[in-house]
C-alpha atoms as a PDB file:
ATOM      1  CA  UNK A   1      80.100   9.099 -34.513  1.00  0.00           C
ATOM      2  CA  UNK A   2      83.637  10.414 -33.991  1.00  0.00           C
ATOM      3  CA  UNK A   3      85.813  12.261 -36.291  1.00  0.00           C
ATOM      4  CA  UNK A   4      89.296  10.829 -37.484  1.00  0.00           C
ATOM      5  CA  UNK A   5      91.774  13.968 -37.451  1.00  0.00           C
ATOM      6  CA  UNK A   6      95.038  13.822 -39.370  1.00  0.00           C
ATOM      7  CA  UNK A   7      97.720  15.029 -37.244  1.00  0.00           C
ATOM      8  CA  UNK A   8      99.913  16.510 -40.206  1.00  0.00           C
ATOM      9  CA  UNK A   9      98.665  18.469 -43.380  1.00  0.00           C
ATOM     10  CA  UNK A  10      98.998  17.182 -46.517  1.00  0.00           C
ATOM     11  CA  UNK A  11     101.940  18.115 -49.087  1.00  0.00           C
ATOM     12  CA  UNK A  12     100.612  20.647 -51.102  1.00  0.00           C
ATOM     13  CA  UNK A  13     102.846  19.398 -54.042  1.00  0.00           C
ATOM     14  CA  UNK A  14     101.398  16.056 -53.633  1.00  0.00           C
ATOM     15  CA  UNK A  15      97.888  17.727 -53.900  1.00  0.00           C
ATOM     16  CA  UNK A  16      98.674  19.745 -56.702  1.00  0.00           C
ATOM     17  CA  UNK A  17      99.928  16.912 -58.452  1.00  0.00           C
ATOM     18  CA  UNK A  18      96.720  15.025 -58.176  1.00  0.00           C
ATOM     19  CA  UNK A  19      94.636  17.663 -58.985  1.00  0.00           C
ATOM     20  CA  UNK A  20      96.718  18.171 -62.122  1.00  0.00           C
ATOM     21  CA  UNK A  21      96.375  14.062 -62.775  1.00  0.00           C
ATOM     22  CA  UNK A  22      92.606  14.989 -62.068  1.00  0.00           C
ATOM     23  CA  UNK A  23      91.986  17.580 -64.480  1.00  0.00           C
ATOM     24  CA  UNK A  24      93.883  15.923 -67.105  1.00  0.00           C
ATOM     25  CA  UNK A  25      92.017  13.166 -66.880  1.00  0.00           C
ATOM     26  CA  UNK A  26      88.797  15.141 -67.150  1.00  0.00           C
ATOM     27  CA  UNK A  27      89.805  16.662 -70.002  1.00  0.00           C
ATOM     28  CA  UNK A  28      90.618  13.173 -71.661  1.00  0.00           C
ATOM     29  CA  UNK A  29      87.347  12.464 -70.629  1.00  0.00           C
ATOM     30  CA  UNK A  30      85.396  15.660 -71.864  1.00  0.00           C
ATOM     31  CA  UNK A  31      87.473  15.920 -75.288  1.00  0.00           C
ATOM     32  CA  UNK A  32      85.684  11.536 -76.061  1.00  0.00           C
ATOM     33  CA  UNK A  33      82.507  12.881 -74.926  1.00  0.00           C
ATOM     34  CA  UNK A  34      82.608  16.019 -77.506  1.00  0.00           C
ATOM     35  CA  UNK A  35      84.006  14.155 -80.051  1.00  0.00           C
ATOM     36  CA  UNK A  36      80.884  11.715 -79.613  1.00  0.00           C
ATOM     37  CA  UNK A  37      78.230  14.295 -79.586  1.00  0.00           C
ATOM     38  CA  UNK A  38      79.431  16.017 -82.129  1.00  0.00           C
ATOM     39  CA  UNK A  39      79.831  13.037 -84.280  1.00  0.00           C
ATOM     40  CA  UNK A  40      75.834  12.359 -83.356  1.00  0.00           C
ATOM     41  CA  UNK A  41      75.372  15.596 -84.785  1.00  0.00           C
ATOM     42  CA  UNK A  42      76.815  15.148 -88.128  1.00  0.00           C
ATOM     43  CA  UNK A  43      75.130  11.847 -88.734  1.00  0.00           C
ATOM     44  CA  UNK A  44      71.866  13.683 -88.287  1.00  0.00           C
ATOM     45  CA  UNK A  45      72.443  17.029 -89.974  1.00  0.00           C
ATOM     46  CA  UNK A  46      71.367  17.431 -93.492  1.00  0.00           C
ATOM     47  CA  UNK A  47      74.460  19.012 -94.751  1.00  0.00           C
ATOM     48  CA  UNK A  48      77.758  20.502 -93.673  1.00  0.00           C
ATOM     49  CA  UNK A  49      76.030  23.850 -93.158  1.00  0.00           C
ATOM     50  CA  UNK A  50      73.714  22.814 -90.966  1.00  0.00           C
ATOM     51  CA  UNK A  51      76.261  20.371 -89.023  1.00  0.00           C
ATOM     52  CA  UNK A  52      78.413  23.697 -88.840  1.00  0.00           C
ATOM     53  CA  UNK A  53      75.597  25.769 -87.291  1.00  0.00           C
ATOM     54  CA  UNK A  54      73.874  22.689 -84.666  1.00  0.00           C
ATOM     55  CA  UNK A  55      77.704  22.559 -83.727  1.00  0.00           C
ATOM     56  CA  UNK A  56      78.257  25.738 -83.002  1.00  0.00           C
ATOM     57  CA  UNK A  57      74.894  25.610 -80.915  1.00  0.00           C
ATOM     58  CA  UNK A  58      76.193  23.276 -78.852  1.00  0.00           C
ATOM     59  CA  UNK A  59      79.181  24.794 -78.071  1.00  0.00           C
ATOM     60  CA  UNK A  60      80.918  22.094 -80.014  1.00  0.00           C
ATOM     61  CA  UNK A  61      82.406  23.586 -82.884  1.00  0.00           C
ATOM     62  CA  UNK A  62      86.112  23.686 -81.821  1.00  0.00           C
ATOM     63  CA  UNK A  63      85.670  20.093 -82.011  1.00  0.00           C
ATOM     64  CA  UNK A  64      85.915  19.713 -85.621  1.00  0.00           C
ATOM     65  CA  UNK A  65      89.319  21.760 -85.804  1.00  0.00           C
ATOM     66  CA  UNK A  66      91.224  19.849 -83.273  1.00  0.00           C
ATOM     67  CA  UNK A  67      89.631  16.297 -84.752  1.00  0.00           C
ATOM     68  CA  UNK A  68      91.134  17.867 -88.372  1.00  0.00           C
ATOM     69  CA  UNK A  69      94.636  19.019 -86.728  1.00  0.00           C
ATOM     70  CA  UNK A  70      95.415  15.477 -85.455  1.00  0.00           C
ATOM     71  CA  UNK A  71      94.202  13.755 -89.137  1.00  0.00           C
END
């Protein structure tokens, strides 16, 4: 098997710029998926306390204040 080789290096700027399209996109992605498990956690808590504390467990507890900010 042979390897195809580029002859000219890629535009930094237009790898930046994807990377940047990447990681915002990631972070689209990651901010659905907190807001999901933490909203499994407060359907199964027993009360705001112990939502509070299983969220802050998780790592998830920042996820309440920006859900409240954008309300």
């Amino acid at each position: 098997m042979t390897w195809a080789r580029h002859s000219s290096r890629p535009d930094p700027a237009e790898d930046q710029s994807r990377m940047a399209g990447v990681r915002a996109e990631e972070e689209v992605r990651l901010t659905l998926q907190n807001g999901r498990a933490a909203r499994t956690v407060a359907g199964h808590a027993s009360d705001a306390l112990d939502c509070a504390e299983l969220l802050a467990m998780l790592g998830l507890e920042g996820v309440q204040k920006k859900h409240a900010q954008r309300i």
